[in-house]
N, C-alpha and C. Protein backbone atom coordinates (compact mmCIF):
# COMPACT_ATOMS: atom_id res chain seq x y z
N UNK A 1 22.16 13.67 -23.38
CA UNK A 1 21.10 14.63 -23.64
C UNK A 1 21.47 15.43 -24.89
N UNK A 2 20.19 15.83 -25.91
CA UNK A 2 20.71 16.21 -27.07
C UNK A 2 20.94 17.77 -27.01
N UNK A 3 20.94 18.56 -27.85
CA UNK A 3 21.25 20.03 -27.84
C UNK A 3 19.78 20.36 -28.29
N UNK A 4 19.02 21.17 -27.58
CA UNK A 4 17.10 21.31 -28.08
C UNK A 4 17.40 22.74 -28.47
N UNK A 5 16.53 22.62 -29.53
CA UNK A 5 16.21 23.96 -29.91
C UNK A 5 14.47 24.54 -29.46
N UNK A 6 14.53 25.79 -29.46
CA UNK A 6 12.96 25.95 -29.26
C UNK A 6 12.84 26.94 -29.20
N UNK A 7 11.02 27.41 -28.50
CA UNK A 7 10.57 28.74 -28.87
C UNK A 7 9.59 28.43 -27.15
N UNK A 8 10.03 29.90 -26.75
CA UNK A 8 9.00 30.36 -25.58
C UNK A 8 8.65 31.72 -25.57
N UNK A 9 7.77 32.01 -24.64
CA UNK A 9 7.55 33.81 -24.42
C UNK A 9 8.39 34.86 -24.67
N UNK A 10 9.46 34.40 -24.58
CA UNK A 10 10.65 34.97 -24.30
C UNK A 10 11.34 35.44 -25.94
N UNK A 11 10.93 34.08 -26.97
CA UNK A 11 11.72 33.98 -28.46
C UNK A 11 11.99 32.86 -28.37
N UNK A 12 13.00 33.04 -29.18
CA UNK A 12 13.95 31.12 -29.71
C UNK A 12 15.00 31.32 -28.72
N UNK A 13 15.40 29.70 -28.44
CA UNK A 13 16.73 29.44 -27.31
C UNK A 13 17.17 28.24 -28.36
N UNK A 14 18.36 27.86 -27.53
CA UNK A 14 18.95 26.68 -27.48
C UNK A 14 19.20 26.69 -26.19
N UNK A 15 19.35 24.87 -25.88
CA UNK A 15 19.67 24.81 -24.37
C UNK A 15 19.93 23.00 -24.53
N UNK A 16 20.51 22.67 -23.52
CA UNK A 16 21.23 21.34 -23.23
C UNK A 16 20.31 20.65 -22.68
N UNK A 17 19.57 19.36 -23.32
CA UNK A 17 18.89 18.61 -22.75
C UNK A 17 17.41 19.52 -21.96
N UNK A 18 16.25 18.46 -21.24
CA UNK A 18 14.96 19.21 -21.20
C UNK A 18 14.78 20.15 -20.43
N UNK A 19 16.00 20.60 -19.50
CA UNK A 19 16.26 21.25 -18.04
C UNK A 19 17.60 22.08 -17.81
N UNK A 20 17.91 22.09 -18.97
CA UNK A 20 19.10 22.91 -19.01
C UNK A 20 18.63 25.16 -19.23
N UNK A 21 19.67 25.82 -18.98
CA UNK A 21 19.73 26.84 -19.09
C UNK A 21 19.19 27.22 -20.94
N UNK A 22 18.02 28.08 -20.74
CA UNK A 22 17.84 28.71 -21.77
C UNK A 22 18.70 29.66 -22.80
N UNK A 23 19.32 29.88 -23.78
CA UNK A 23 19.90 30.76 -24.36
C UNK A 23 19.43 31.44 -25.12
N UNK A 24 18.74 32.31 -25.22
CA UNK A 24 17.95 32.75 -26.37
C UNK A 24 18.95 33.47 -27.58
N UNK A 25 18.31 33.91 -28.25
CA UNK A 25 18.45 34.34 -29.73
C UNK A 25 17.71 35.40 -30.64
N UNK A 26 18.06 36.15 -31.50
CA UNK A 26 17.28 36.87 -32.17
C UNK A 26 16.98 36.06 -33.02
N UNK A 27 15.44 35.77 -33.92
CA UNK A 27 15.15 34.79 -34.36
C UNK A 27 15.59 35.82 -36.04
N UNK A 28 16.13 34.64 -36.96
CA UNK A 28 16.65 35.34 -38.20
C UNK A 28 18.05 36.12 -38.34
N UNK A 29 18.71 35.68 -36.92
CA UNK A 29 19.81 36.71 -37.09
C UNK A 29 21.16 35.23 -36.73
N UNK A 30 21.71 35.18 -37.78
CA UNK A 30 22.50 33.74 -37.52
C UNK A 30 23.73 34.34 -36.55
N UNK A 31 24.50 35.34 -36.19
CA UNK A 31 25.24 35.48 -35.41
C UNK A 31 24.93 34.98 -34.34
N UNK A 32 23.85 35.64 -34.13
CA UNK A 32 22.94 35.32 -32.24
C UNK A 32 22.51 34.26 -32.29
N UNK A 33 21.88 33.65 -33.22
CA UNK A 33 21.77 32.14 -33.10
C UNK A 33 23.19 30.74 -33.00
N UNK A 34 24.08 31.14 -33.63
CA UNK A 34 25.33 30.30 -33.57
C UNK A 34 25.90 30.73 -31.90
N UNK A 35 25.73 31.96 -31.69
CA UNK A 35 26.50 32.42 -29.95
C UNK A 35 25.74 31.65 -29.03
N UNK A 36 24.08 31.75 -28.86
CA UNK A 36 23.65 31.13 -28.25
C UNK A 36 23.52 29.23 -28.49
N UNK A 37 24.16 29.45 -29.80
CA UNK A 37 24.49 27.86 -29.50
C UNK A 37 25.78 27.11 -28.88
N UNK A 38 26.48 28.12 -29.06
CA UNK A 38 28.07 27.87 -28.59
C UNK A 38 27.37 27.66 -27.02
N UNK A 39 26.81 28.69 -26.80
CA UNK A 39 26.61 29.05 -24.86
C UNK A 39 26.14 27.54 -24.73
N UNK A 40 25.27 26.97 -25.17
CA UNK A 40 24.40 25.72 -24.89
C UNK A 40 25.62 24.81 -24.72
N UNK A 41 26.36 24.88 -25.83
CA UNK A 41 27.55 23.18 -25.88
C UNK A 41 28.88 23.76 -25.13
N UNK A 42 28.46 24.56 -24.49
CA UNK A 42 29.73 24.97 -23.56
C UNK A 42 29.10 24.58 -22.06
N UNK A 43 27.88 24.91 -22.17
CA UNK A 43 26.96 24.27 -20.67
C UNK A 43 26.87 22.66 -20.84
N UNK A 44 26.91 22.11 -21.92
CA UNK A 44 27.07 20.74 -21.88
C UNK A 44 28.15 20.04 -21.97
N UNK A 45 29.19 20.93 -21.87
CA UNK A 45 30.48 20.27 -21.92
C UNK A 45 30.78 20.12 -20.00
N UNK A 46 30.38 21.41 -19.55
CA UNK A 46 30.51 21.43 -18.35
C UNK A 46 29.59 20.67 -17.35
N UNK A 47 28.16 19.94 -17.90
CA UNK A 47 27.61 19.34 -17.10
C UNK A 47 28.24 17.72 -17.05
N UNK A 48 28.74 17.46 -18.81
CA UNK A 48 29.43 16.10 -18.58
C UNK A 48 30.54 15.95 -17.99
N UNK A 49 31.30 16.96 -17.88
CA UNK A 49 32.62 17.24 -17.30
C UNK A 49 32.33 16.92 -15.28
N UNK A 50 31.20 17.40 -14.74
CA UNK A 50 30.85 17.41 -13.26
C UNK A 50 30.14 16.07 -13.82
N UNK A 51 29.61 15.40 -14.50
CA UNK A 51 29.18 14.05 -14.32
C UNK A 51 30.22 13.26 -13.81
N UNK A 52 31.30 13.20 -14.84
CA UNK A 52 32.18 12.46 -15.09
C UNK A 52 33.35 12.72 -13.83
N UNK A 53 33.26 13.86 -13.12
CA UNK A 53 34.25 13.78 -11.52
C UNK A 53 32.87 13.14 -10.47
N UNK A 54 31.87 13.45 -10.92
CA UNK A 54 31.05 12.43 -9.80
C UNK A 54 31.27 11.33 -9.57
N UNK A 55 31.03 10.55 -10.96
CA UNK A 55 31.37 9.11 -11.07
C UNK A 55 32.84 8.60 -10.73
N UNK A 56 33.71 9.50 -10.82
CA UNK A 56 34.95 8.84 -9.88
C UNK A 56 35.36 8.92 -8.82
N UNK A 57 34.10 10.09 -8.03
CA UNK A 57 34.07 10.05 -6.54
C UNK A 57 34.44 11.61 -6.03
N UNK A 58 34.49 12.31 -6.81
CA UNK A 58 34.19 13.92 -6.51
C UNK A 58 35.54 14.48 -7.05
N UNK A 59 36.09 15.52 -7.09
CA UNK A 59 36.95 16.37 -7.69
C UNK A 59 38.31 14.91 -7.33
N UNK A 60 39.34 15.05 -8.56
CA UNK A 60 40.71 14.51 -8.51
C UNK A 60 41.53 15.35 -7.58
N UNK A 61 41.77 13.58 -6.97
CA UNK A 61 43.29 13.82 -5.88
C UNK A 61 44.45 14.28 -6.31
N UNK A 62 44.87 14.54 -5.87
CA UNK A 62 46.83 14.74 -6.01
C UNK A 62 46.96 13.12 -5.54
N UNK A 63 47.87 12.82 -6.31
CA UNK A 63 48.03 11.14 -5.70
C UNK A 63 49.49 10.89 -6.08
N UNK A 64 50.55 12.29 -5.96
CA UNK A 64 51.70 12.19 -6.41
C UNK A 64 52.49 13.42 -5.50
N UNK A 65 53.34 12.57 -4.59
CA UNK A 65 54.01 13.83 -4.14
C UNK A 65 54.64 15.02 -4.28
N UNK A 66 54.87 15.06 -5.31
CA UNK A 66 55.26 16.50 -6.03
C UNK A 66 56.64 17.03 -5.25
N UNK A 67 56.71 18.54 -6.12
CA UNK A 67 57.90 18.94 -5.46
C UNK A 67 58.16 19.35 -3.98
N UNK A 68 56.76 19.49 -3.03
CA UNK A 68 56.73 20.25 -2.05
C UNK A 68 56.02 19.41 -0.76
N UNK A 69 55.56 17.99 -1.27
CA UNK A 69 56.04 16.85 -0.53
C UNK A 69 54.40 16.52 -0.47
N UNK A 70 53.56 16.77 -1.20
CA UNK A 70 52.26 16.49 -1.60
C UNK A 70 51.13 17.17 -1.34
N UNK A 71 49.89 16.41 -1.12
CA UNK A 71 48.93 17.06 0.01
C UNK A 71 49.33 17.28 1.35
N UNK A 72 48.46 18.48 1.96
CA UNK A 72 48.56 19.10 3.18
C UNK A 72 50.07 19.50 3.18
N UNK A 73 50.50 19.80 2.26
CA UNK A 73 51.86 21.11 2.83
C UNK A 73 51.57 21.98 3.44
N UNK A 74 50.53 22.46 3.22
CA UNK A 74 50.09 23.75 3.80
C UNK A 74 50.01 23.94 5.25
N UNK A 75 49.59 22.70 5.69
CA UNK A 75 48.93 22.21 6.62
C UNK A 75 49.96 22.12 7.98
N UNK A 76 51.02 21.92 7.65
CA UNK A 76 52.32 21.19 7.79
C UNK A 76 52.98 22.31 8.99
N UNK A 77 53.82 22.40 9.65
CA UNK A 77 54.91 23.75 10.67
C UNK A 77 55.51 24.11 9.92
N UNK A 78 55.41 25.17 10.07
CA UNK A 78 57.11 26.24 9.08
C UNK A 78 58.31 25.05 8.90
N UNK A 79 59.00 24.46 10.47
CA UNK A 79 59.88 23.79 10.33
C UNK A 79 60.01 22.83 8.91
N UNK A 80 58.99 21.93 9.11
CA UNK A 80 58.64 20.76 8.39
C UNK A 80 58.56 21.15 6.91
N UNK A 81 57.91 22.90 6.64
CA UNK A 81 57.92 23.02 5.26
C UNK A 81 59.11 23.71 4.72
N UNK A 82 59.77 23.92 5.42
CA UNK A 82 61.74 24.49 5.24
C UNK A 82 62.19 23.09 4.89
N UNK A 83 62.20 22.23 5.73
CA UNK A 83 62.75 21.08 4.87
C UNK A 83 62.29 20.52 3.71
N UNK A 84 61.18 20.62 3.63
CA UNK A 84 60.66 19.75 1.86
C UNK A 84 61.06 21.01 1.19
N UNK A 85 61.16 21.90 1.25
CA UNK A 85 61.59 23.50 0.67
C UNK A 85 63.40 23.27 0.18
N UNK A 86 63.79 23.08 1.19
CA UNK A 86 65.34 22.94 1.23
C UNK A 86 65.45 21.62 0.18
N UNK A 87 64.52 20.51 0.44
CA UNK A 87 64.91 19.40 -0.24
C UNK A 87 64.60 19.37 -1.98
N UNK A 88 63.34 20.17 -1.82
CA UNK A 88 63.15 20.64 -3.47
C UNK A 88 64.36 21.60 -4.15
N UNK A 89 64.99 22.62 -3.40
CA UNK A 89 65.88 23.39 -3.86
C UNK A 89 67.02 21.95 -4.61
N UNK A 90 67.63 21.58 -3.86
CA UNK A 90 68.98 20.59 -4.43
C UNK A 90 68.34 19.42 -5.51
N UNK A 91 67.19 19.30 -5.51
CA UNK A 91 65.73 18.21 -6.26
C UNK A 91 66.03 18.80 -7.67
N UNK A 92 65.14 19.73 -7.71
CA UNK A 92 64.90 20.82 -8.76
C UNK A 92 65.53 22.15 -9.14
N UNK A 93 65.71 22.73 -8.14
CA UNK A 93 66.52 24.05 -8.04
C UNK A 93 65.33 25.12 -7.58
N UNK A 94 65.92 26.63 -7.57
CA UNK A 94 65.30 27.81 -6.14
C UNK A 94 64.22 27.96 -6.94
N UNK A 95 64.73 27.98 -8.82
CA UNK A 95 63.20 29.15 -9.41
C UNK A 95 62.12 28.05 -9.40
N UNK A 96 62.41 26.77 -9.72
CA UNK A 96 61.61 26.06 -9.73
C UNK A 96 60.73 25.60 -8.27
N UNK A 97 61.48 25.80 -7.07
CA UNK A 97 60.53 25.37 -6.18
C UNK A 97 59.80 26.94 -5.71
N UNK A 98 60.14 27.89 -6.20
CA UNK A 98 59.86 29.33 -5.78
C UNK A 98 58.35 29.44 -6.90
N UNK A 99 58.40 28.90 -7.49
CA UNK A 99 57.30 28.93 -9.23
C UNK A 99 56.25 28.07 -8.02
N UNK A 100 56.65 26.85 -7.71
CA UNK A 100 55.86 26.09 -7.19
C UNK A 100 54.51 27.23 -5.92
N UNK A 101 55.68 27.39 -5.18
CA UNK A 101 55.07 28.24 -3.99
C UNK A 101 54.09 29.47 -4.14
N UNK A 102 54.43 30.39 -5.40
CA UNK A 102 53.41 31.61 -6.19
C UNK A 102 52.83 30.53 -7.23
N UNK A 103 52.70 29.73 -7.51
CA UNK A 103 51.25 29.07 -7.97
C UNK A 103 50.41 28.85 -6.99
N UNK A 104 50.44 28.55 -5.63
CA UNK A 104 49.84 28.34 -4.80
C UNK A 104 48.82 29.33 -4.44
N UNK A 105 49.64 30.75 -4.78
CA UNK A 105 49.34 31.99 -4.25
C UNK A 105 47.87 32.65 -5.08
N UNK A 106 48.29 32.15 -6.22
CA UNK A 106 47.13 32.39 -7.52
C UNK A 106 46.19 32.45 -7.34
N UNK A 107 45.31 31.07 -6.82
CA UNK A 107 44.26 30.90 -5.86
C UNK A 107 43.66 31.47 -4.93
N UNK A 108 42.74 31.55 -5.59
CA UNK A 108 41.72 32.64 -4.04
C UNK A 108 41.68 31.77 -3.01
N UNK A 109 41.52 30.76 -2.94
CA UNK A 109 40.77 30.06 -1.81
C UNK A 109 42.09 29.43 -1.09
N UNK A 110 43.34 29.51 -1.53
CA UNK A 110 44.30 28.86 -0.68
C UNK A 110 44.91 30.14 -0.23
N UNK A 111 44.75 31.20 -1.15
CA UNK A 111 45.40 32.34 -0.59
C UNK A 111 44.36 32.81 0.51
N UNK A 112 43.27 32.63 0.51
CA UNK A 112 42.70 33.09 1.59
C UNK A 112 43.08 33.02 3.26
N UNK A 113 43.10 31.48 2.94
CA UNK A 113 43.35 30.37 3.72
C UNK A 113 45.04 30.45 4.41
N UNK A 114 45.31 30.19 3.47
CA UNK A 114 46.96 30.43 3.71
C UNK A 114 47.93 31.57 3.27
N UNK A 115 47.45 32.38 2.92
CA UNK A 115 48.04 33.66 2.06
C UNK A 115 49.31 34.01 3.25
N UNK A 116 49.61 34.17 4.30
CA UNK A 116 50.64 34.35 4.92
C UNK A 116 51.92 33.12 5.30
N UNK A 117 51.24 32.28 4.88
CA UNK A 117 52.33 30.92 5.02
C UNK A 117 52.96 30.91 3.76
N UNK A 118 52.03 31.04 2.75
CA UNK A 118 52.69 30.96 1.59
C UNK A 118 53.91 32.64 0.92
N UNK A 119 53.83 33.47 1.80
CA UNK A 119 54.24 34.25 1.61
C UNK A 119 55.56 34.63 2.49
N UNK A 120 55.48 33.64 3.31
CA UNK A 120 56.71 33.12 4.48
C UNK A 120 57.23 32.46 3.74
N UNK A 121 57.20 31.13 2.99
CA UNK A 121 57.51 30.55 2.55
C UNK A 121 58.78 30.74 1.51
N UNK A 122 57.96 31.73 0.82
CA UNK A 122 58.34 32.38 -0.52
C UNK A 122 59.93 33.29 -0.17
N UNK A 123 59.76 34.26 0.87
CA UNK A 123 60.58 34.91 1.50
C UNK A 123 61.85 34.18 1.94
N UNK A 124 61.52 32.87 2.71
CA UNK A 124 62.23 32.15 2.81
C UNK A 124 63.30 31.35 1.76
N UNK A 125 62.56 31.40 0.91
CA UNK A 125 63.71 30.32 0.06
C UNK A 125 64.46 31.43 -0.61
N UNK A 126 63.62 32.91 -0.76
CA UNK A 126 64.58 34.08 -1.37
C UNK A 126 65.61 34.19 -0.31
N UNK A 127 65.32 34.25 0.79
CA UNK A 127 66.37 34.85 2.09
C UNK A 127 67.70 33.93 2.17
N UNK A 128 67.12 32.32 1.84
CA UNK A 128 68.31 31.41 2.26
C UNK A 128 69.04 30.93 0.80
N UNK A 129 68.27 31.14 -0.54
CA UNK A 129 68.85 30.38 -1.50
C UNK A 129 68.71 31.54 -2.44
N UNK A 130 68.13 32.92 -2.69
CA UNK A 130 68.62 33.38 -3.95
C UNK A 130 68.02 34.85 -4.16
N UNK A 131 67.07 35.56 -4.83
CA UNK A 131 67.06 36.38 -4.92
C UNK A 131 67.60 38.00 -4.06
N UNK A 132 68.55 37.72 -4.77
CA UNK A 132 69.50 39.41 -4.10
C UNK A 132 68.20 40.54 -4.80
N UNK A 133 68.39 41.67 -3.90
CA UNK A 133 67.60 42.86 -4.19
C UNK A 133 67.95 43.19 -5.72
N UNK A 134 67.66 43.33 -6.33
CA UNK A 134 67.53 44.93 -7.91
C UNK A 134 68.08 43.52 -8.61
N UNK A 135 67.53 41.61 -8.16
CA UNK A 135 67.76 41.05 -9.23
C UNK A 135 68.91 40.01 -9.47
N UNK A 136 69.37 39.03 -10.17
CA UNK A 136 70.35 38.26 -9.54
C UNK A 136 71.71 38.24 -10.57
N UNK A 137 71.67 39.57 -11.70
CA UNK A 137 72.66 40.12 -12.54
C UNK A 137 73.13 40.71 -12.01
N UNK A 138 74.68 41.06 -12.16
CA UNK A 138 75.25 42.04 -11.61
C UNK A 138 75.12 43.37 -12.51
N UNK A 139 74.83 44.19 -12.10
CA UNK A 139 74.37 45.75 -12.21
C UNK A 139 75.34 46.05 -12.90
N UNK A 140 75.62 46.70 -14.41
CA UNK A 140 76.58 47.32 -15.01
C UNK A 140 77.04 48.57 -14.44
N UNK A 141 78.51 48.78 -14.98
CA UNK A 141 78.96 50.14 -13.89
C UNK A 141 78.56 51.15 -15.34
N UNK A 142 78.50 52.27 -14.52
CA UNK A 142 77.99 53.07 -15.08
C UNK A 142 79.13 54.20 -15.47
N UNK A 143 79.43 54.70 -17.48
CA UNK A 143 80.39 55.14 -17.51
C UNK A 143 80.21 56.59 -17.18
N UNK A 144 81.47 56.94 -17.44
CA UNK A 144 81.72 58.36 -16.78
C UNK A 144 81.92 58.95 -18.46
N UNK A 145 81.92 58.53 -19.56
CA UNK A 145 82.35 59.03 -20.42
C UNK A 145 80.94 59.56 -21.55
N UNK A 146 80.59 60.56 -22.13
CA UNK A 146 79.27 60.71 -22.68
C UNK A 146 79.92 59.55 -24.30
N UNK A 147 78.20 59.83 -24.40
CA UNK A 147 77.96 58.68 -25.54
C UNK A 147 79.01 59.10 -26.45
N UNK A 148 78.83 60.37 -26.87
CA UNK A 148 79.69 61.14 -28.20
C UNK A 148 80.97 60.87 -27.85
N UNK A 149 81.71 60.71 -26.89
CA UNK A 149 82.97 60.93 -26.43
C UNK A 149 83.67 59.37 -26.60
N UNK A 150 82.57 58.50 -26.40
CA UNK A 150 82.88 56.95 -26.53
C UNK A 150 83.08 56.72 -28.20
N UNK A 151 82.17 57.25 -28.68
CA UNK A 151 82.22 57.02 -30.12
C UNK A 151 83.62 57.44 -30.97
N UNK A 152 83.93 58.68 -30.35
CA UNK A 152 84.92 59.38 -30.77
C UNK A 152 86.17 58.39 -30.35
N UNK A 153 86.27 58.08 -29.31
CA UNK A 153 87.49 56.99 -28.84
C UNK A 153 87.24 56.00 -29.63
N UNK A 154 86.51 54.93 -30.14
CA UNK A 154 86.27 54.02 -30.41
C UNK A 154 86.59 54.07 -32.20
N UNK A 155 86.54 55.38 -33.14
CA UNK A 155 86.83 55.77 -33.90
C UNK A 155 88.31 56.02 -34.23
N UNK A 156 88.77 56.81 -33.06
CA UNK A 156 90.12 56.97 -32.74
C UNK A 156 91.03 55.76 -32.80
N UNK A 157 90.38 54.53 -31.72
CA UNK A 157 91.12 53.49 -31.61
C UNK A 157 90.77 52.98 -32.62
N UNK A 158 90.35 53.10 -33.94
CA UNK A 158 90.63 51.94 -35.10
C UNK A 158 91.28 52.91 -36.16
N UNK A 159 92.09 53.44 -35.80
CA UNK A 159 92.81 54.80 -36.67
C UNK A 159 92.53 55.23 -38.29
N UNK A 160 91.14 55.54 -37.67
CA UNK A 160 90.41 56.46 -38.49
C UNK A 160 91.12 58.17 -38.08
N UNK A 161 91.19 58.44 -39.24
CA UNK A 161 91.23 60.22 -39.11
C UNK A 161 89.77 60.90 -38.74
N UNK A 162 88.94 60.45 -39.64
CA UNK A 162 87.98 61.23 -39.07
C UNK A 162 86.99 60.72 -37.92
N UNK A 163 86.19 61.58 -37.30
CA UNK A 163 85.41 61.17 -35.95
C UNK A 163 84.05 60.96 -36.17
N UNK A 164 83.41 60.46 -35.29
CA UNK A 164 81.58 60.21 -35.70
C UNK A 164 81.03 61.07 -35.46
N UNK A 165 81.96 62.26 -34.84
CA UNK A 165 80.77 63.93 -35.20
C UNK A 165 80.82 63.88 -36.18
N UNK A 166 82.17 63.94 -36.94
CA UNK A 166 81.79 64.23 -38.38
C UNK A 166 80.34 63.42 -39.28
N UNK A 167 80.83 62.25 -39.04
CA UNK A 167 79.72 61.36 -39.57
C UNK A 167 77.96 61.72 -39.06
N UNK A 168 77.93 62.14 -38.07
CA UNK A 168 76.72 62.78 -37.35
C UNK A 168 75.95 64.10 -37.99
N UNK A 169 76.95 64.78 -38.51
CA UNK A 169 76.21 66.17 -39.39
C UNK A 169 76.18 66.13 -40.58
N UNK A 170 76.82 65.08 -41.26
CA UNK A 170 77.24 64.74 -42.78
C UNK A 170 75.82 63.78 -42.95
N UNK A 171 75.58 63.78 -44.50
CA UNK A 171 75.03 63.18 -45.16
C UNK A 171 75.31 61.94 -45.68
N UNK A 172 74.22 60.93 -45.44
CA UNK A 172 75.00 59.46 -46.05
C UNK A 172 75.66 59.60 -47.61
N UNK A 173 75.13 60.23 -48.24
CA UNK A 173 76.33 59.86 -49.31
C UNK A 173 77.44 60.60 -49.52
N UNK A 174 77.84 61.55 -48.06
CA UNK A 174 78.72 62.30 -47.78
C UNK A 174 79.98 61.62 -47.04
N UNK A 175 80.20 60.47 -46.55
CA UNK A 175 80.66 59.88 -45.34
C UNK A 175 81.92 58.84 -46.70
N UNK A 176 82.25 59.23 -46.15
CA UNK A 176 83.62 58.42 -47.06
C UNK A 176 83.64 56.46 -47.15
């Protein structure tokens, strides 16, 4: 179907083939005419796009087991999904099967559906394989010495006479 241009009650449109969505336009104003043409070949990208999953028999399968042991994981007992869980960890590793599990989550319609399995899930592989609380770095210790006081040591220990107060109230082309 071609891209039609035309004129009704309404003004000028473009629209996709004889039955497609109208787009209208300010007539003489090429911004609004190029937008409403974009709108048209963006509706015709999307009607060939649902042609073309018709003709292969409705939306694409998963037809590859993946990391989490395919279709219907979801579907599956806690038990049963601890093990494809456990088996993806040593497979792939934790962030990668943990990425897997909050993609799931993304989804309205699986989170609807499953929003508490998948959030068991998730908990789970943190609880048995990795994320420690405040993160999985170890936390720097925290000194006891102020900033100025470090500087001053650090000055000291490369046996300099003078200190970085000095350098702090002095002027750069004052500083030796």
């Amino acid at each position: 179907m071609p891209l039609q241009r035309g004129k009704d009650s309404e003004g000028s449109y473009y629209r996709w083939g004889a039955t497609g969505k109208k787009y209208h336009y300010v007539a003489g104003n090429k911004a609004s005419r190029e937008r409403a043409q974009v709108k048209a070949m963006t509706q015709a990208r999307a009607i060939e796009a649902s042609k073309s999953r018709a003709r292969k028999g409705g939306a694409e399968r998963i037809t590859r087991s993946g990391k989490l042991g395919g279709p219907g994981y979801l579907k599956k007992p806690a038990a049963e999904r601890h093990k494809l869980l456990d088996k993806c960890v040593v497979k792939d590793g934790y962030h990668s099967c943990l990425g897997s599990i909050l993609v799931l989550n993304e989804n309205r319609e699986i989170k609807a559906l499953h929003g508490p399995k998948i959030i068991a899930d998730a908990a789970y592989l943190k609880r048995k394989y990795g994320a420690k609380t405040g993160g999985t770095r170890p936390k720097k210790k925290k000194s006891t010495i102020s900033s100025t006081a470090r500087a001053k040591k650090k000055v000291a220990d490369k046996g300099h006479a003078t200190t970085v107060a000095t350098y702090r109230h002095a002027s750069i082309d004052d500083r030796p």
